[in-house]
C-alpha atoms as a PDB file:
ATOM      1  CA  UNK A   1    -191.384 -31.879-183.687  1.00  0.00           C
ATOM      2  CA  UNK A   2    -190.117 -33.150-180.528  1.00  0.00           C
ATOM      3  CA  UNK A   3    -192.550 -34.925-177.715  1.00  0.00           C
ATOM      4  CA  UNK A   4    -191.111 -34.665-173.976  1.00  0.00           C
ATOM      5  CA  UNK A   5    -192.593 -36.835-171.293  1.00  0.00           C
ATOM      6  CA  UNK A   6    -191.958 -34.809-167.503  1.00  0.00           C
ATOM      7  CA  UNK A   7    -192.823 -36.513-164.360  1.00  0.00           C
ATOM      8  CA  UNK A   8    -195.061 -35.049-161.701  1.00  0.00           C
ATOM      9  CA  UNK A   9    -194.390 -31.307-160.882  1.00  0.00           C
ATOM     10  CA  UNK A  10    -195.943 -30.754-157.800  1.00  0.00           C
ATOM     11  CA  UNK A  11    -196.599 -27.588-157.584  1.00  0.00           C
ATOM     12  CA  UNK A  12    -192.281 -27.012-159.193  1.00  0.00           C
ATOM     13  CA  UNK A  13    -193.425 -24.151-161.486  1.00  0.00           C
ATOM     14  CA  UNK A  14    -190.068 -22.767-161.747  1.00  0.00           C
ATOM     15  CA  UNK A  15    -188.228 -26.037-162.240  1.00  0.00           C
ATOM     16  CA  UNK A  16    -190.615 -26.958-165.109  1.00  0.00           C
ATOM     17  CA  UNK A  17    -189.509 -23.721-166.470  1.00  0.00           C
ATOM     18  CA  UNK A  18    -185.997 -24.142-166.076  1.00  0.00           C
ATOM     19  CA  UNK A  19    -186.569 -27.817-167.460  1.00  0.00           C
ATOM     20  CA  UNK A  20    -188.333 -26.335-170.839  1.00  0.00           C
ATOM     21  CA  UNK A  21    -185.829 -23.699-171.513  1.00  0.00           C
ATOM     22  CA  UNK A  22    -183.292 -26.210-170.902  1.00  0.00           C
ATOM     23  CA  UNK A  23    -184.902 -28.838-173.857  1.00  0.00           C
ATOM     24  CA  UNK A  24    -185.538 -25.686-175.593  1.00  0.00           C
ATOM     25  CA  UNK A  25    -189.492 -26.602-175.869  1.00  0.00           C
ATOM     26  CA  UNK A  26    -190.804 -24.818-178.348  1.00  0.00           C
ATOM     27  CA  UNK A  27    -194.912 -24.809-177.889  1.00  0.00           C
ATOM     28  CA  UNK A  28    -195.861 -23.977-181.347  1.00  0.00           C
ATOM     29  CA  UNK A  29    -193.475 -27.080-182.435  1.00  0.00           C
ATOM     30  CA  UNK A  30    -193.300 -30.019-179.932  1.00  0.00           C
ATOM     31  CA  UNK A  31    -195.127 -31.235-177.176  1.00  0.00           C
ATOM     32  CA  UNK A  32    -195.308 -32.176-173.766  1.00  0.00           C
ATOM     33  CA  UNK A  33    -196.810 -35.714-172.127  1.00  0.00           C
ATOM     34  CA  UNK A  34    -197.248 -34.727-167.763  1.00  0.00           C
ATOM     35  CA  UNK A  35    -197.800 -37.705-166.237  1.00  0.00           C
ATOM     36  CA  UNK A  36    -199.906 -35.979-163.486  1.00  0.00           C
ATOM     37  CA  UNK A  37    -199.768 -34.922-160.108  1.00  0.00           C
ATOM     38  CA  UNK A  38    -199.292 -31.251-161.308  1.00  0.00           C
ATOM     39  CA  UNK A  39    -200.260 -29.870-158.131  1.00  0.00           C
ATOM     40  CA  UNK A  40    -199.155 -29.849-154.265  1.00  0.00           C
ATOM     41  CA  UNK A  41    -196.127 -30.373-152.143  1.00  0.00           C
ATOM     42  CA  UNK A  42    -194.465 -27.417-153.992  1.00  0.00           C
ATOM     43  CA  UNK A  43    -194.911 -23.908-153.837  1.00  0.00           C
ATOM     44  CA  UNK A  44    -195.798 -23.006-157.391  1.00  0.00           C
ATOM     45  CA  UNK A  45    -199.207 -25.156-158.004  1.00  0.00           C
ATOM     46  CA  UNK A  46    -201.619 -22.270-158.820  1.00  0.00           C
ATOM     47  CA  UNK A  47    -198.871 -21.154-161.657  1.00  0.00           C
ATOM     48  CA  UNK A  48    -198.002 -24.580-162.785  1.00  0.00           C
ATOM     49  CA  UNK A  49    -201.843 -24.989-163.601  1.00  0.00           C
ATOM     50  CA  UNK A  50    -202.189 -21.800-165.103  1.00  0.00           C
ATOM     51  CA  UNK A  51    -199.354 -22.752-167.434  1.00  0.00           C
ATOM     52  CA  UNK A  52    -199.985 -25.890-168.327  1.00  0.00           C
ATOM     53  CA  UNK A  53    -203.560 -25.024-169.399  1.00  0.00           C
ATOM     54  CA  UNK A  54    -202.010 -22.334-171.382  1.00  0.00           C
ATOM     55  CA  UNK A  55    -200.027 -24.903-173.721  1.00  0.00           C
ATOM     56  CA  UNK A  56    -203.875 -25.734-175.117  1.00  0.00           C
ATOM     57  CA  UNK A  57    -203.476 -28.987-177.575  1.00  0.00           C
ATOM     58  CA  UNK A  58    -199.350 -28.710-176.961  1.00  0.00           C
ATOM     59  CA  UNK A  59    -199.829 -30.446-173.865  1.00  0.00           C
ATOM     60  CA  UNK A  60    -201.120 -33.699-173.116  1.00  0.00           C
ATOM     61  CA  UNK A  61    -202.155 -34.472-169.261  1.00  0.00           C
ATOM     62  CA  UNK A  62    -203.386 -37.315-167.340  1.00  0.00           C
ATOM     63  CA  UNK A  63    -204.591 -36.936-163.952  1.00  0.00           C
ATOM     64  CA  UNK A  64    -202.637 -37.999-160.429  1.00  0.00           C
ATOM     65  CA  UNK A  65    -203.681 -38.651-156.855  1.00  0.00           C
ATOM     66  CA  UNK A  66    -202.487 -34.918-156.119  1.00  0.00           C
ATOM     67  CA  UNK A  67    -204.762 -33.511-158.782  1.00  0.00           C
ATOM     68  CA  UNK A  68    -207.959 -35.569-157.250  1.00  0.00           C
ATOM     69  CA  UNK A  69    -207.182 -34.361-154.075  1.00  0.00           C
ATOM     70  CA  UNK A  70    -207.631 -30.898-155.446  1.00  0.00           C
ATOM     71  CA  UNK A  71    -210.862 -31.388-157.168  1.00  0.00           C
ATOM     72  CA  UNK A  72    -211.943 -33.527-154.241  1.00  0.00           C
ATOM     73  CA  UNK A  73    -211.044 -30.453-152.096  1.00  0.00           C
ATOM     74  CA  UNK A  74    -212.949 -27.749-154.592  1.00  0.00           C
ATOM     75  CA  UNK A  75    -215.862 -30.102-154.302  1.00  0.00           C
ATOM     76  CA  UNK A  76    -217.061 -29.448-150.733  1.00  0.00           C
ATOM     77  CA  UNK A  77    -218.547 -26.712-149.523  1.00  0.00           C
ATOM     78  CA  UNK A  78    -215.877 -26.112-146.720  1.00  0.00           C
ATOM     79  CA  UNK A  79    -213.064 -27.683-147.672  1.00  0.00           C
ATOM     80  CA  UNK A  80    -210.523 -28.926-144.778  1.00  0.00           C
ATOM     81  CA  UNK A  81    -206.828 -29.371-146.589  1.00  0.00           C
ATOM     82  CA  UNK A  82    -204.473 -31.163-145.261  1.00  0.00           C
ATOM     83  CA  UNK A  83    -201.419 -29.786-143.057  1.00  0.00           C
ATOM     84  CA  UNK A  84    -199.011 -30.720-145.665  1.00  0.00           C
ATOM     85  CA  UNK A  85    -201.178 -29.231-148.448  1.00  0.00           C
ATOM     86  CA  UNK A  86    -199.812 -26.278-150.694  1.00  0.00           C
ATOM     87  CA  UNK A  87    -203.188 -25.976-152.660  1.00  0.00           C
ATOM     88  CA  UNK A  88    -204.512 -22.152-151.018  1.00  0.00           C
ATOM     89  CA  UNK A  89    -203.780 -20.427-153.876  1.00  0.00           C
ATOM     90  CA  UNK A  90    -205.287 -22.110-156.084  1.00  0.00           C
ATOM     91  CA  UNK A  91    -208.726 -22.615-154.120  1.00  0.00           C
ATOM     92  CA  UNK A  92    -208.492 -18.612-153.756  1.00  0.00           C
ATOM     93  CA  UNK A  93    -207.512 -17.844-156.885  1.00  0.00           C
ATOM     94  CA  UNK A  94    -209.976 -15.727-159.328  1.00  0.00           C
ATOM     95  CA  UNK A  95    -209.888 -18.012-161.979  1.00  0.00           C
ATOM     96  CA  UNK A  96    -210.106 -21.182-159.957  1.00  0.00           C
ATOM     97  CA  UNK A  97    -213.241 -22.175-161.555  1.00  0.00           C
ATOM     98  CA  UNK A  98    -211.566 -21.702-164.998  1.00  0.00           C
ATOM     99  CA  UNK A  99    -208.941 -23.835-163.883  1.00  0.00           C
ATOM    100  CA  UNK A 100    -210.991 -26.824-161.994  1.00  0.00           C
ATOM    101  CA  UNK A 101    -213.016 -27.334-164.870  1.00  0.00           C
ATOM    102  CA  UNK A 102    -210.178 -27.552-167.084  1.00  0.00           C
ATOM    103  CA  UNK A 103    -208.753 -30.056-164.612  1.00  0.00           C
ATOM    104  CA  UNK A 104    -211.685 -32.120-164.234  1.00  0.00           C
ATOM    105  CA  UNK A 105    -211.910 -32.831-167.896  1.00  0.00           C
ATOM    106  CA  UNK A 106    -207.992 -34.337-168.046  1.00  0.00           C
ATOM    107  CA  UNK A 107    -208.278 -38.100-168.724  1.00  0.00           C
ATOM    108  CA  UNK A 108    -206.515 -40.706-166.456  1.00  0.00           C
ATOM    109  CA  UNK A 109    -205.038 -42.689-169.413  1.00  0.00           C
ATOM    110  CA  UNK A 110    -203.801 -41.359-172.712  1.00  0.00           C
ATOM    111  CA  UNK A 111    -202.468 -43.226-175.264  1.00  0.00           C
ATOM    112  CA  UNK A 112    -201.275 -42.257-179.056  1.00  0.00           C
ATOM    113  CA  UNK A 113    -200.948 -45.185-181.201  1.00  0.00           C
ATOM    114  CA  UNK A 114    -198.543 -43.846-184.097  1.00  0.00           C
ATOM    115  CA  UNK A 115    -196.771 -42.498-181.468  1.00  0.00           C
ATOM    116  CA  UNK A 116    -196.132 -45.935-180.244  1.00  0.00           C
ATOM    117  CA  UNK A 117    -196.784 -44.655-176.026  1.00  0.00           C
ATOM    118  CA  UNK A 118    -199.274 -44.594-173.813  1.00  0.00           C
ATOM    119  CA  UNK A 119    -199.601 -42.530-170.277  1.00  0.00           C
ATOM    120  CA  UNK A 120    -200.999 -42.871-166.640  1.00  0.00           C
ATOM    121  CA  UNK A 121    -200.000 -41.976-163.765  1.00  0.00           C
ATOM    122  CA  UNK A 122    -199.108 -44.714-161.616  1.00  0.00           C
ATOM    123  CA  UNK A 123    -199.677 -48.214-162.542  1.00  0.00           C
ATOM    124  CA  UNK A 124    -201.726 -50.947-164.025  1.00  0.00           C
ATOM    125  CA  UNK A 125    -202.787 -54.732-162.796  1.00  0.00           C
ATOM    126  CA  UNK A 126    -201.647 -57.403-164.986  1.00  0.00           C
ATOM    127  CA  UNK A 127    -205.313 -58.467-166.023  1.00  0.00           C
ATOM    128  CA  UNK A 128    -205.409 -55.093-168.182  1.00  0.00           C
ATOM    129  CA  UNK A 129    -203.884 -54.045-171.244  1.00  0.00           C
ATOM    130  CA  UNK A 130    -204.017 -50.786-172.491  1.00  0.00           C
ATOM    131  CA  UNK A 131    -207.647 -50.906-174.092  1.00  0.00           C
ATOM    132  CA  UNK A 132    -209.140 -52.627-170.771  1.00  0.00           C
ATOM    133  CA  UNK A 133    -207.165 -49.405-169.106  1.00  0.00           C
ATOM    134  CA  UNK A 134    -208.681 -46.948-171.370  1.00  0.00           C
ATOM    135  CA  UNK A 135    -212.489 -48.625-171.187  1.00  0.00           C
ATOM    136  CA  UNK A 136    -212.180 -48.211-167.337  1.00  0.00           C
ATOM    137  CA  UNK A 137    -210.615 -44.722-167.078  1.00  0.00           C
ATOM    138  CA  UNK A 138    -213.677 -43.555-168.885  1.00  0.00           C
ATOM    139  CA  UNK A 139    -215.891 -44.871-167.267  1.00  0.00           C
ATOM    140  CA  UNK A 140    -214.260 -43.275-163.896  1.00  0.00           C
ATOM    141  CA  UNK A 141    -213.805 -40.055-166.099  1.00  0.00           C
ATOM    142  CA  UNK A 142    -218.110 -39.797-166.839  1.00  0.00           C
ATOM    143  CA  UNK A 143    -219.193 -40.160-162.912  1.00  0.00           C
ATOM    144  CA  UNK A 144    -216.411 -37.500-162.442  1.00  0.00           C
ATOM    145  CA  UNK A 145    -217.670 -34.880-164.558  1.00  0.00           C
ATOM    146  CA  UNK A 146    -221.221 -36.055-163.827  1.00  0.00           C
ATOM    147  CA  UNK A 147    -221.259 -35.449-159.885  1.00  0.00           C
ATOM    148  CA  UNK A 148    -217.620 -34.402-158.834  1.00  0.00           C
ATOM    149  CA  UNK A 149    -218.910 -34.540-154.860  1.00  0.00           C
ATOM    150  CA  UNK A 150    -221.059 -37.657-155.397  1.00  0.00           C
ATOM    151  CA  UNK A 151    -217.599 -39.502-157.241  1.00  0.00           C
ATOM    152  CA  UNK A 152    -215.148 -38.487-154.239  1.00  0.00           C
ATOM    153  CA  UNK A 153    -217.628 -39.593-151.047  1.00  0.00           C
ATOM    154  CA  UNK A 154    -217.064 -42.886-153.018  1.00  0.00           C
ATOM    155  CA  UNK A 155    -213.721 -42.332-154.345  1.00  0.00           C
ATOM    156  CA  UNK A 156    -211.653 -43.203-151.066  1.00  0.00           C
ATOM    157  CA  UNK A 157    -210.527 -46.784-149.578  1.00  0.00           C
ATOM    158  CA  UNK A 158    -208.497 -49.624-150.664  1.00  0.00           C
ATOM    159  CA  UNK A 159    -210.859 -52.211-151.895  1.00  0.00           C
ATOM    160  CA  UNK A 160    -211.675 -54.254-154.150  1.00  0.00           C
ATOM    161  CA  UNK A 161    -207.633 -55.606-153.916  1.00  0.00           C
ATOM    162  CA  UNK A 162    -208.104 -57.260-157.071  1.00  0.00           C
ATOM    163  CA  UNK A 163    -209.518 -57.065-160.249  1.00  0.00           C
ATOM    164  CA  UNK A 164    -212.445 -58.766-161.353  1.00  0.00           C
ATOM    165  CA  UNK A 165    -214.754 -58.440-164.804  1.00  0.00           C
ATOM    166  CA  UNK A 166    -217.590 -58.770-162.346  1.00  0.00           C
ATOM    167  CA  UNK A 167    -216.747 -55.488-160.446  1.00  0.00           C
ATOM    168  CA  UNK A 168    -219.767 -52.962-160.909  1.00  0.00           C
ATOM    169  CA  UNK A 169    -220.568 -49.742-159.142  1.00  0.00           C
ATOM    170  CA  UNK A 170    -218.340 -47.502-156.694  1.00  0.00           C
ATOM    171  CA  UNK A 171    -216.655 -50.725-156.306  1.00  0.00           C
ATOM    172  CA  UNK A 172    -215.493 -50.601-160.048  1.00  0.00           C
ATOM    173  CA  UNK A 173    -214.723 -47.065-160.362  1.00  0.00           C
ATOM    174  CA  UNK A 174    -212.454 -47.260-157.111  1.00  0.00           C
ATOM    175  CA  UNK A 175    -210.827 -50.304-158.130  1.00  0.00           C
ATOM    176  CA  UNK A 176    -209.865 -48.041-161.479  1.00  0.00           C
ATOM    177  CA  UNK A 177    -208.970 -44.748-159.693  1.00  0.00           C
ATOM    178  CA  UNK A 178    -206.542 -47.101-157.324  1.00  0.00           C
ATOM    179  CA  UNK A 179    -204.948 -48.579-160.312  1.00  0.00           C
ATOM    180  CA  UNK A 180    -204.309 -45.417-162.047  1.00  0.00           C
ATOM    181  CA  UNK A 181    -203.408 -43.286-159.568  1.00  0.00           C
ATOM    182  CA  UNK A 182    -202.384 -44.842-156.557  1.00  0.00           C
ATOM    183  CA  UNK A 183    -200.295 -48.231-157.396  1.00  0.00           C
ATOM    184  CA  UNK A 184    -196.756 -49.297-157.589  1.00  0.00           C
ATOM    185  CA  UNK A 185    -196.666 -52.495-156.504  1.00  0.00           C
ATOM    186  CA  UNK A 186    -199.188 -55.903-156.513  1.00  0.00           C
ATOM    187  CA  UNK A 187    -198.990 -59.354-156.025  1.00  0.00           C
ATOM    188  CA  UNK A 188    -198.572 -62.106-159.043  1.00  0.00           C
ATOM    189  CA  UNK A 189    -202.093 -62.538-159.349  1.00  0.00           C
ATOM    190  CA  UNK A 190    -202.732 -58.885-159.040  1.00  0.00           C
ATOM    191  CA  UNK A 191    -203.590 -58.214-155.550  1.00  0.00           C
ATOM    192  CA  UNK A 192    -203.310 -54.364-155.074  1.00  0.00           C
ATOM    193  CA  UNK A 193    -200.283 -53.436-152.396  1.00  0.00           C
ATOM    194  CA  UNK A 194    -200.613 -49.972-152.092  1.00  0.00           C
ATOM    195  CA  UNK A 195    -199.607 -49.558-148.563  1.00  0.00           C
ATOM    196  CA  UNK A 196    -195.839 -49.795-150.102  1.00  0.00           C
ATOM    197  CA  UNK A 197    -194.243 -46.995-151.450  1.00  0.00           C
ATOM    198  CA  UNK A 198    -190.317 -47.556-151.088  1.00  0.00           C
ATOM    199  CA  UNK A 199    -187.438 -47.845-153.886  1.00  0.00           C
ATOM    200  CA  UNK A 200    -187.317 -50.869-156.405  1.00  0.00           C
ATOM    201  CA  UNK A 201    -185.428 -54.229-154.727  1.00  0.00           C
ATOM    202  CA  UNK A 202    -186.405 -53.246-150.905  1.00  0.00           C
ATOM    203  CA  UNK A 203    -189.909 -54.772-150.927  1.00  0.00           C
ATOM    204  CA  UNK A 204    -191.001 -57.752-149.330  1.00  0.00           C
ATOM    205  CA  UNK A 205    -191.665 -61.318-150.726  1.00  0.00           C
ATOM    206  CA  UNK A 206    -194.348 -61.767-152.893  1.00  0.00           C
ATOM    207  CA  UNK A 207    -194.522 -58.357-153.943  1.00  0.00           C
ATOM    208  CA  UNK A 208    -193.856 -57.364-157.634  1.00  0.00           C
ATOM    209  CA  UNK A 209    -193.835 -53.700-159.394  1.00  0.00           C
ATOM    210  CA  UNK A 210    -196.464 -53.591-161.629  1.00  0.00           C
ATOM    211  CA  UNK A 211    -193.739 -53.586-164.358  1.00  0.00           C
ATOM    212  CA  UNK A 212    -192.396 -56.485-163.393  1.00  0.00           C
ATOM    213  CA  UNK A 213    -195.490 -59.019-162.938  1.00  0.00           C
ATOM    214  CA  UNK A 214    -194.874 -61.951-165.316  1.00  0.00           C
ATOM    215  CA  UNK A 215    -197.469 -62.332-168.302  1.00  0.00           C
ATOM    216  CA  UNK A 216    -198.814 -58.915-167.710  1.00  0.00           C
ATOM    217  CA  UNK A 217    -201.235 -58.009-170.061  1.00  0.00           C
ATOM    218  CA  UNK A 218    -199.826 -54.580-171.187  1.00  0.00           C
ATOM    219  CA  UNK A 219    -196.173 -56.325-171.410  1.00  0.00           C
ATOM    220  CA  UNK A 220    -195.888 -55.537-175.167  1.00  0.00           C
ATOM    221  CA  UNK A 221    -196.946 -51.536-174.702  1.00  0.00           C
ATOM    222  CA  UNK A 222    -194.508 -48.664-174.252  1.00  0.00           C
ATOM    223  CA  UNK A 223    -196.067 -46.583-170.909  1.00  0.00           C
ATOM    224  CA  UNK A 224    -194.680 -43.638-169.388  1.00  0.00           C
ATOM    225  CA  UNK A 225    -195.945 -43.119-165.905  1.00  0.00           C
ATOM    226  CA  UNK A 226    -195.104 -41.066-162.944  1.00  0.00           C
ATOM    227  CA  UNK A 227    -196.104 -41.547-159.030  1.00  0.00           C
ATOM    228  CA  UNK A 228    -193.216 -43.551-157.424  1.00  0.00           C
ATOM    229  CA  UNK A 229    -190.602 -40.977-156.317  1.00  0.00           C
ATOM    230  CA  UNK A 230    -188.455 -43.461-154.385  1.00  0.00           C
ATOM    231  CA  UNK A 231    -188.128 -45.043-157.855  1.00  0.00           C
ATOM    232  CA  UNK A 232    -186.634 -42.254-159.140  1.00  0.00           C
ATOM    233  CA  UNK A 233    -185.958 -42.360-163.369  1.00  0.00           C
ATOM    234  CA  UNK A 234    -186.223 -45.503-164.633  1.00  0.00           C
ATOM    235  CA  UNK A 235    -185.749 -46.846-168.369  1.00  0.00           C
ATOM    236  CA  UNK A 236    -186.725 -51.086-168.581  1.00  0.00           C
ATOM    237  CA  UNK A 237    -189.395 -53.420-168.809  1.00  0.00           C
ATOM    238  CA  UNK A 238    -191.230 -51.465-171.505  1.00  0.00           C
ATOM    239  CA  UNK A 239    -191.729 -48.520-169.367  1.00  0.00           C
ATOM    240  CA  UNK A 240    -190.450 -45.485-168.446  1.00  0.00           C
ATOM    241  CA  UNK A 241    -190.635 -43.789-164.927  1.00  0.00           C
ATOM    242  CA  UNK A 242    -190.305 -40.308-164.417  1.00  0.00           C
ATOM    243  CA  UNK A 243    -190.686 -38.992-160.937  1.00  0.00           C
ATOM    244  CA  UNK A 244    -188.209 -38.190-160.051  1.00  0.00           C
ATOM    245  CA  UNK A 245    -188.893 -36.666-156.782  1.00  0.00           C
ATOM    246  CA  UNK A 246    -188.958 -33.039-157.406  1.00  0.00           C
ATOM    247  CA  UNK A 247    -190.590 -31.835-154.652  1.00  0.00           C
ATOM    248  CA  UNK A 248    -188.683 -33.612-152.073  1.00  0.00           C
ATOM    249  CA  UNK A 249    -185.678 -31.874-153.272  1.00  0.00           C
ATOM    250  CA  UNK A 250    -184.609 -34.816-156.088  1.00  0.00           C
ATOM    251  CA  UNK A 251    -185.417 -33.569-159.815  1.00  0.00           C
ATOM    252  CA  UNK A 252    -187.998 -33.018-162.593  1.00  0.00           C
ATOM    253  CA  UNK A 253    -186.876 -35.097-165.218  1.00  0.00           C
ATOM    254  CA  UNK A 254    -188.171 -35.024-169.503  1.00  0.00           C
ATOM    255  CA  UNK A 255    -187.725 -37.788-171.282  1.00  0.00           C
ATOM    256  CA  UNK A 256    -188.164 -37.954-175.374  1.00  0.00           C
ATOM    257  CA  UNK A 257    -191.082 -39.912-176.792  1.00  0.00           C
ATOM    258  CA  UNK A 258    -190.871 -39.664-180.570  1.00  0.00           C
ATOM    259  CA  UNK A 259    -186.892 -40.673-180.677  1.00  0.00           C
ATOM    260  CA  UNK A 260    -184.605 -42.403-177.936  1.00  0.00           C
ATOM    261  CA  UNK A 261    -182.191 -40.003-176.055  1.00  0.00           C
ATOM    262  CA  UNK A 262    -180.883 -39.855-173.018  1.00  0.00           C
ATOM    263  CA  UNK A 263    -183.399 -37.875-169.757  1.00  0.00           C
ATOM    264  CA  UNK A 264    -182.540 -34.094-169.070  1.00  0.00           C
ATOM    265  CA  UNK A 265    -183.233 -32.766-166.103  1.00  0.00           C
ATOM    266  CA  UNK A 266    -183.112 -30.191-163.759  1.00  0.00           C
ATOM    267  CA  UNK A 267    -182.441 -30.338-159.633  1.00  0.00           C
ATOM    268  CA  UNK A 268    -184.510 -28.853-157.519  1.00  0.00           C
ATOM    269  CA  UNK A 269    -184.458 -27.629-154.224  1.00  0.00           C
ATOM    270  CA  UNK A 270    -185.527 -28.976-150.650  1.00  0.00           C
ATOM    271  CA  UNK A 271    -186.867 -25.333-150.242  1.00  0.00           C
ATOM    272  CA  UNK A 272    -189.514 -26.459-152.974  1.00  0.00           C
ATOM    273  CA  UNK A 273    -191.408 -28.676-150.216  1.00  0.00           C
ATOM    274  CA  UNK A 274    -191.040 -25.804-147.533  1.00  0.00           C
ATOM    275  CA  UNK A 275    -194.120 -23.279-148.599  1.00  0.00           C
ATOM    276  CA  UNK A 276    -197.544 -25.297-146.645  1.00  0.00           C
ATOM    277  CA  UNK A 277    -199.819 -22.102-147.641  1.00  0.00           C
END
């Protein structure tokens, strides 16, 4: 059995195709880790979810930003996408209600001890190690399910900047969803930057990847995580990032879990960020 981490697909149905038949995935035999994010930007998001949900227990999925954007969306009763949105089809689809409440059960962390990995999709603050991770992310999972439009009138802003014990309420939950979902890069003392978004080795002073923040709490766990597409693939620090910026015309990359190998992956084309229905 093999087990494939892929970066965020963003709506690249066909590239995560060509990417499977490529690693020769075989669901009945190996599995997949998606680090989230399996929706928007790209044209294919109604068939990527459709497919993904297919693969049943042969798939394991955390939730991105992307995908809470689309739930967000599905929660109001007239929902106003953005321009640069490629979610119609799957707010019109007939089994969109299938598909949402499959998607709004997906975790935000997932972790697999004899496997030696865990998964999120963007980042973590150096107070937290993977059980602190896990004890928030459920607790931001239960309001979800509990009242999806309640959780997203709440859900949006950038503070609390920093993580404290003390942090109760919305102000908890949003600190969490931020974390998880939106981060790449914080200060030492784990101040939340999450204005920047540009490569590794361009940001300014006093600004660390999350990776990279000394005595991080999670140093001594293996995470795969997605979200930073001006990263691109990267292998270090006891991590491993995979978006590699497929829907900006870059490419979907796997990586293997259960056995070190080198990434596969597949390009994909600017044409892939062209489709706004």
């Amino acid at each position: 059995m093999a087990v494939y981490a892929i970066g965020d697909l963003q709506g690249c149905y066909d590239e995560l195709r060509r990417l499977l038949d490529k690693l020769q995935f075989d669901p009945g035999h190996d599995r997949l880790w998606l680090t989230g994010d399996l929706v928007n930007r790209g044209p294919g998001s109604l068939a990527a979810l459709r497919y993904v949900q297919s693969l049943g227990p042969a798939a394991a999925v955390v939730l991105g930003n992307h995908d809470l954007h689309l739930l967000a969306l599905a929660a109001e009763p007239s929902p106003r996408p953005r321009k640069s949105d490629t979610l119609g089809a799957v707010l019109a689809a007939p089994d969109r209600d299938e598909l949402l409440g499959w998607l709004v059960t997906l975790p935000l962390v997932h972790t697999e001890p004899a496997l030696g990995w865990s998964m999120l999709h963007a980042g973590l603050p150096p107070q937290w190690d993977i059980a602190t991770a896990l004890a928030c992310a459920r607790e931001v999972e239960a309001a979800l399910t509990a009242s999806p439009r309640e959780f997203f009138q709440a859900m949006y802003g950038d503070d609390p900047p920093r993580w404290s014990a003390s942090l109760a309420g919305v102000e908890r939950l949003r600190f969490t969803v931020n974390c998880l979902t939106r981060m790449r890069f914080c200060t030492a003392d784990g101040r939340l930057l999450l204005d920047l978004k540009g490569p590794l080795g361009k940001e300014p002073p006093g600004a660390l990847a999350w990776f990279q923040v000394p005595g991080r709490k999670s140093a001594s766990e293996r995470i795969a995580f997605g979200h930073w597409s001006a990263l691109g693939f990267y292998e270090g620090d006891g991590v491993v990032g995979l978006d590699s910026g497929c829907a900006w015309g870059g490419a979907l990359t796997a990586f293997r879990l259960d056995r070190h190998a080198p990434p596969v992956q597949v390009e994909c084309p600017v044409a892939a960020t062209l489709d706004v229905t």
